[in-house]
C-alpha atoms as a PDB file:
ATOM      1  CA  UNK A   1       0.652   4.661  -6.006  1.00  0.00           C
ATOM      2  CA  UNK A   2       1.734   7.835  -5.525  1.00  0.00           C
ATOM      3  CA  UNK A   3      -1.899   9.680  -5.070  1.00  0.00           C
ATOM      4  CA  UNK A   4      -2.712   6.820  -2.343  1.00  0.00           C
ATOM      5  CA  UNK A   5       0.514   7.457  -0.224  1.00  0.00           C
ATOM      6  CA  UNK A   6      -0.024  11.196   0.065  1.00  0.00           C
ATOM      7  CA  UNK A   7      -3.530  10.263   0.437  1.00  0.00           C
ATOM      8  CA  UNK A   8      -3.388   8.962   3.777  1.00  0.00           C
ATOM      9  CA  UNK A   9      -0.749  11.251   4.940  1.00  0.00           C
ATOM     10  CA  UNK A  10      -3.904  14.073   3.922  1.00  0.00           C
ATOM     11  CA  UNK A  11      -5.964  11.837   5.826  1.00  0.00           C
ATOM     12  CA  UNK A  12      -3.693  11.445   8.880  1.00  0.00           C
ATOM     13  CA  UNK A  13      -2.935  15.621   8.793  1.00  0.00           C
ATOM     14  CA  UNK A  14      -6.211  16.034   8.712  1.00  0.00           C
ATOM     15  CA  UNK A  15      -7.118  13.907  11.844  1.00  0.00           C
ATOM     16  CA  UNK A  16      -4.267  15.823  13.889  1.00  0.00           C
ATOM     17  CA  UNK A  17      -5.623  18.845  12.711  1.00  0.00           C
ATOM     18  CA  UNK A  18      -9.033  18.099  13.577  1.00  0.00           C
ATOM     19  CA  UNK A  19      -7.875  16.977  17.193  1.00  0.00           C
ATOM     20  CA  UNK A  20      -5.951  19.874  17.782  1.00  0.00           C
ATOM     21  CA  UNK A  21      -9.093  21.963  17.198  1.00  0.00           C
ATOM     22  CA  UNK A  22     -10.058  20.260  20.861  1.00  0.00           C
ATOM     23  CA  UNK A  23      -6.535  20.248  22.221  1.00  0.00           C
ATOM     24  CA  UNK A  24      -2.815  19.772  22.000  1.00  0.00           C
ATOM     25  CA  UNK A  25      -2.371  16.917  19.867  1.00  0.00           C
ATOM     26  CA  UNK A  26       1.085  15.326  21.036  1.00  0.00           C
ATOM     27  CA  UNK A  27       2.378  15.016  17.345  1.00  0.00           C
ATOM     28  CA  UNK A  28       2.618  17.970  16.201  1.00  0.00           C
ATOM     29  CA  UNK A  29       0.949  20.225  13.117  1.00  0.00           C
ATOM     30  CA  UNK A  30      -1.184  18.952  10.606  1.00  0.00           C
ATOM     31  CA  UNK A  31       0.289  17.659   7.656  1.00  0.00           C
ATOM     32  CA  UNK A  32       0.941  20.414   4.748  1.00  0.00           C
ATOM     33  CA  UNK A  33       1.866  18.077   1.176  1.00  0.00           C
ATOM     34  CA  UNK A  34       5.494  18.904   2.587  1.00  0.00           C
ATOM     35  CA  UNK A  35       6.201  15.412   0.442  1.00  0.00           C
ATOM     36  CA  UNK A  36       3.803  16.123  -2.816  1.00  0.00           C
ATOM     37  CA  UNK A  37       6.467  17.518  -5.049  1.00  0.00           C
ATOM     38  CA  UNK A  38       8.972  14.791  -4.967  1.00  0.00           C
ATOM     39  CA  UNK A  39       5.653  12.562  -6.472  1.00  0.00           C
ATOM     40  CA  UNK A  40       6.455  14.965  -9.741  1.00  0.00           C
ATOM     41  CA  UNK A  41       9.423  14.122 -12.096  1.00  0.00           C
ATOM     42  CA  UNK A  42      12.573  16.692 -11.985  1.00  0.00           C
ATOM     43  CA  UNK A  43      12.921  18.796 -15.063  1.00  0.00           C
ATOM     44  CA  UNK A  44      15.220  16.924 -16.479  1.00  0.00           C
ATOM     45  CA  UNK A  45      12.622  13.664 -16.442  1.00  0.00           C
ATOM     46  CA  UNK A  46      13.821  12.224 -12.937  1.00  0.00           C
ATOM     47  CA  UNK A  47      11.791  10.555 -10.357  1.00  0.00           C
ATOM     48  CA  UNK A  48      12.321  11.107  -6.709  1.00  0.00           C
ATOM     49  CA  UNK A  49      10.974   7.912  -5.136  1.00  0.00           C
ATOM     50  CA  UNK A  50      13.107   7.538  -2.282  1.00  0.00           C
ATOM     51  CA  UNK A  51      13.177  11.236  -0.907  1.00  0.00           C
ATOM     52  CA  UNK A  52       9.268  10.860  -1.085  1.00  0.00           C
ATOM     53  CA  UNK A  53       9.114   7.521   0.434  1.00  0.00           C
ATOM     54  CA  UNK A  54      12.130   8.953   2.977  1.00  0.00           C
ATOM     55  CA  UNK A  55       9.446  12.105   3.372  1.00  0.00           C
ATOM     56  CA  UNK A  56       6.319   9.429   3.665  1.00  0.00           C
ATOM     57  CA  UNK A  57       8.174   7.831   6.441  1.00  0.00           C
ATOM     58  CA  UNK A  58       9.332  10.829   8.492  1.00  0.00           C
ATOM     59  CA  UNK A  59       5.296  12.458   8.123  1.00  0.00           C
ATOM     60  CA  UNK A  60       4.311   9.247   8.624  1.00  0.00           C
ATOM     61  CA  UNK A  61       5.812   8.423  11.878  1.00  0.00           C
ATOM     62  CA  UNK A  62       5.090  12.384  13.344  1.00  0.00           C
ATOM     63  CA  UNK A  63       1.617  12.085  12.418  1.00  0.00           C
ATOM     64  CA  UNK A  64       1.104   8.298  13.620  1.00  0.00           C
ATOM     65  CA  UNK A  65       3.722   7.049  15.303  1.00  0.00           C
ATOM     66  CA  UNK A  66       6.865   5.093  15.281  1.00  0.00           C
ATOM     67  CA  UNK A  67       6.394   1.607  12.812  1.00  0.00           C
ATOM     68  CA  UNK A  68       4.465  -1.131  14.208  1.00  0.00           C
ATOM     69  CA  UNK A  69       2.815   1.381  16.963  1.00  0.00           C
ATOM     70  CA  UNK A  70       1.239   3.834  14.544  1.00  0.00           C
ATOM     71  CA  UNK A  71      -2.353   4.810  15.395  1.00  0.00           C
ATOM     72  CA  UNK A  72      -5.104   6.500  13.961  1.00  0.00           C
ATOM     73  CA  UNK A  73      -8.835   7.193  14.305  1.00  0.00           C
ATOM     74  CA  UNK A  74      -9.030   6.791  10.141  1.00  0.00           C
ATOM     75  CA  UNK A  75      -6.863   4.638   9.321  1.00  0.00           C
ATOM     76  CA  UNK A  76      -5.858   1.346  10.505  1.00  0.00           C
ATOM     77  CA  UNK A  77      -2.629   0.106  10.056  1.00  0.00           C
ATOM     78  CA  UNK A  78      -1.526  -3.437   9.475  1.00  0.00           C
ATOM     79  CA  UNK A  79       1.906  -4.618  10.634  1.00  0.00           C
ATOM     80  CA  UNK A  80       3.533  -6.045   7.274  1.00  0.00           C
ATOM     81  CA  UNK A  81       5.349  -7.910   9.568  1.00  0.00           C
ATOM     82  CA  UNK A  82       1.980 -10.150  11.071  1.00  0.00           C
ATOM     83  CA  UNK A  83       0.361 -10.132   7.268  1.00  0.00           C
ATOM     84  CA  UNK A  84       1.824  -9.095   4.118  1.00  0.00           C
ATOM     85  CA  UNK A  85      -1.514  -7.581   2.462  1.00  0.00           C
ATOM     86  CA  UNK A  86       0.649  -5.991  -0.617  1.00  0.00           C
ATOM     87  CA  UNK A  87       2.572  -8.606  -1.592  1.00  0.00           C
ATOM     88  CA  UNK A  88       5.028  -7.632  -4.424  1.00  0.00           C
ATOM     89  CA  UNK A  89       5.133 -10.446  -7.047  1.00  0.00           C
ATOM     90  CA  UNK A  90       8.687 -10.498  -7.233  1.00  0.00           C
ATOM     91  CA  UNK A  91      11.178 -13.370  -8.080  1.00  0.00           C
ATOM     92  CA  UNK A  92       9.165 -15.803  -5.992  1.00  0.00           C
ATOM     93  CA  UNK A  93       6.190 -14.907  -8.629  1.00  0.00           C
ATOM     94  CA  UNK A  94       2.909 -16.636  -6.810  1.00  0.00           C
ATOM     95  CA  UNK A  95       5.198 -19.023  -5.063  1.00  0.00           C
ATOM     96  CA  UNK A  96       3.685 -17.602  -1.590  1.00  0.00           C
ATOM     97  CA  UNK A  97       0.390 -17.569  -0.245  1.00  0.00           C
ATOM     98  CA  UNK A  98      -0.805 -14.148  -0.097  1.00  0.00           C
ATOM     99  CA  UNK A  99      -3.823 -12.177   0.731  1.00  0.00           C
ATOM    100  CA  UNK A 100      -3.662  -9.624  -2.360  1.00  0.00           C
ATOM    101  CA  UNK A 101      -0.674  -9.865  -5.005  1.00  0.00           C
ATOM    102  CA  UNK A 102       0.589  -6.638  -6.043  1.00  0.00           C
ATOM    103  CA  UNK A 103       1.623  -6.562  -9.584  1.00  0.00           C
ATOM    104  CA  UNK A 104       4.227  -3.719  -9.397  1.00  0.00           C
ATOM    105  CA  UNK A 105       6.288  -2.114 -12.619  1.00  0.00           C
ATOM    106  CA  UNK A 106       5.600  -0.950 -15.271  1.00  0.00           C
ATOM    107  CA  UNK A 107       5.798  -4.250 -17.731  1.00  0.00           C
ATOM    108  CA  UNK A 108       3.406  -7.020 -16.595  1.00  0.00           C
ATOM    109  CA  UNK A 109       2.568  -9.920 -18.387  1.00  0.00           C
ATOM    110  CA  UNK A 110      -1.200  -9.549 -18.759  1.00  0.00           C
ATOM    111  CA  UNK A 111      -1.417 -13.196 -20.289  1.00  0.00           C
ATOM    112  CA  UNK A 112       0.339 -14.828 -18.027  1.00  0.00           C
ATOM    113  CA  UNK A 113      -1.515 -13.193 -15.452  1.00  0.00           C
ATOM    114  CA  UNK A 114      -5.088 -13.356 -16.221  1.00  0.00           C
ATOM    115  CA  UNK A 115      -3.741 -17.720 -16.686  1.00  0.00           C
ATOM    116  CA  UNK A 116      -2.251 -18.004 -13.173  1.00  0.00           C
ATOM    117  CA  UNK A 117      -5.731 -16.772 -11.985  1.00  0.00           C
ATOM    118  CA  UNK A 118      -8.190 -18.759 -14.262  1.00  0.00           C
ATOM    119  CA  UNK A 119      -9.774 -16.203 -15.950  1.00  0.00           C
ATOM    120  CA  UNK A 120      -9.994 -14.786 -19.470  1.00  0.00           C
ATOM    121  CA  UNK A 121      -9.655 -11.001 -21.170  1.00  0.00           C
ATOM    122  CA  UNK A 122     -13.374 -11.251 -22.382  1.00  0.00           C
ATOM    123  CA  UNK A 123     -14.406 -11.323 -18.913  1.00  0.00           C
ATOM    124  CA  UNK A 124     -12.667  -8.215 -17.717  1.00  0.00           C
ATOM    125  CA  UNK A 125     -14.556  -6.246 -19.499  1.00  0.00           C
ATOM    126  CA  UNK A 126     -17.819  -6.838 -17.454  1.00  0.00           C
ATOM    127  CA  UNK A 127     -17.644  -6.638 -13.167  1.00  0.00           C
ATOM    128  CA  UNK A 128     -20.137  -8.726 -12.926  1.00  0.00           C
ATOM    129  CA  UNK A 129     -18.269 -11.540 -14.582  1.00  0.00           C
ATOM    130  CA  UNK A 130     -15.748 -10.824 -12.698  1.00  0.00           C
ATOM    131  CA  UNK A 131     -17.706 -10.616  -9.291  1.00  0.00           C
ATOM    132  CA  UNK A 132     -19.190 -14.025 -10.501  1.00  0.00           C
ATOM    133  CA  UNK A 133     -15.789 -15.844 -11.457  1.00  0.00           C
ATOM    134  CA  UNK A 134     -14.260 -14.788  -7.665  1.00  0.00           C
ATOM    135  CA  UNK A 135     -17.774 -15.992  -5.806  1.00  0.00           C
ATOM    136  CA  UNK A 136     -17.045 -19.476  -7.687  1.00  0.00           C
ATOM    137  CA  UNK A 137     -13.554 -19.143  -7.259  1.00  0.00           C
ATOM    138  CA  UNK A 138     -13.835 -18.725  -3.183  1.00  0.00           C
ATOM    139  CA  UNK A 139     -16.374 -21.175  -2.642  1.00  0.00           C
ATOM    140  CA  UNK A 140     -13.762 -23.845  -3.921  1.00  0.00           C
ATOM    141  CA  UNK A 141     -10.820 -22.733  -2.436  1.00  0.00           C
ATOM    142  CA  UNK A 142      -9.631 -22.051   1.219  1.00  0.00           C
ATOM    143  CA  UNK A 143      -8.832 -18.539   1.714  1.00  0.00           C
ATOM    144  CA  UNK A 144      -5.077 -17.370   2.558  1.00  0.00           C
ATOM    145  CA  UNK A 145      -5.057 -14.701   4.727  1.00  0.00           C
ATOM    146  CA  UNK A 146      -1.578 -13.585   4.194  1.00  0.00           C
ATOM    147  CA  UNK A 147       1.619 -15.096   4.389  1.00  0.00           C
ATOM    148  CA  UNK A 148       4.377 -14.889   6.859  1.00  0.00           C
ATOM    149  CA  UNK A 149       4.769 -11.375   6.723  1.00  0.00           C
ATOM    150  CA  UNK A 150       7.589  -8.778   5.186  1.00  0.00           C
ATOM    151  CA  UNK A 151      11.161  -9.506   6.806  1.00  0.00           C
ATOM    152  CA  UNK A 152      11.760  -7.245   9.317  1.00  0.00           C
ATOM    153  CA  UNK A 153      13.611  -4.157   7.933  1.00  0.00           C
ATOM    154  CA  UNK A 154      14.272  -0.945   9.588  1.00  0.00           C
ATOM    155  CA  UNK A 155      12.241   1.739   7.903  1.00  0.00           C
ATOM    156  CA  UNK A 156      12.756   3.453   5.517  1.00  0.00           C
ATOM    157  CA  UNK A 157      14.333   0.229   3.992  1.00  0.00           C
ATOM    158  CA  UNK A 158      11.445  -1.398   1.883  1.00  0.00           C
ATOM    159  CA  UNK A 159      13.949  -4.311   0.908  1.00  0.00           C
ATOM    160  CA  UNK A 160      16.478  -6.249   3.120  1.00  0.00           C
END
């Protein structure tokens, strides 16, 4: 998850830089990987999550703008509070409606999975079964766009 964050903060340093190269862009300098080492684990093992995600949110917001106004000529951004399009499977499990379900941590229960969704371990190892059993899958069911959205939390809280 890490390599996608810093990812599009690449992506978003590289659009400033590129529109600096015709002007003064009003955000500032490119982005440098001023938040890449807290991705790595401390000597002693440790994971710095939340000063990278505190770093993600700071570049973030000079690069793109202030939450729920950040723009971009790469990217485009999606207001978790309008759709929820990484939905954590949490407590609620599949309880809500949700456009993708994100099956965070580290211990998921692949069974239980692969039975809330219909389909089988034999048939993930071939994409076109898989292609195949969501084709028949959406043509009997209504698609969910999203659900209500994320509770509104002031960034950088990810939880309220």
């Amino acid at each position: 998850q890490g390599a996608f964050d810093e990812t599009m903060l690449e992506l978003l340093g590289t659009e400033v830089a590129a529109s600096r190269a015709e002007g003064d862009h009003p955000l500032g300098t490119a982005y440098d990987s001023w938040c890449s080492p807290n991705l790595f684990p401390t000597a002693s093992g440790h994971h710095n999550v939340a000063l990278y995600s505190l770093c993600w949110w700071g570049e973030s917001q000079r690069l793109a703008g202030e939450f729920g106004q950040r723009t971009s000529e790469v990217v485009h951004f999606v207001d978790p509070r309008v759709a929820d399009v990484n939905h954590v499977v949490g407590f609620q499990e599949l309880s809500q409606p949700a456009l993708l379900y994100h099956f965070a941590g580290r211990g998921k229960n692949w069974e239980a999975i692969l039975e809330a969704f219909g389909g089988t371990e034999d048939m993930l190892r071939d994409c076109f079964q898989v292609w195949d059993y969501v084709d028949s899958v959406a043509s009997n069911k209504t698609c969910v766009m999203g659900n209500r959205g994320v509770q509104d939390c002031p960034p950088p809280l990810a939880v309220c």
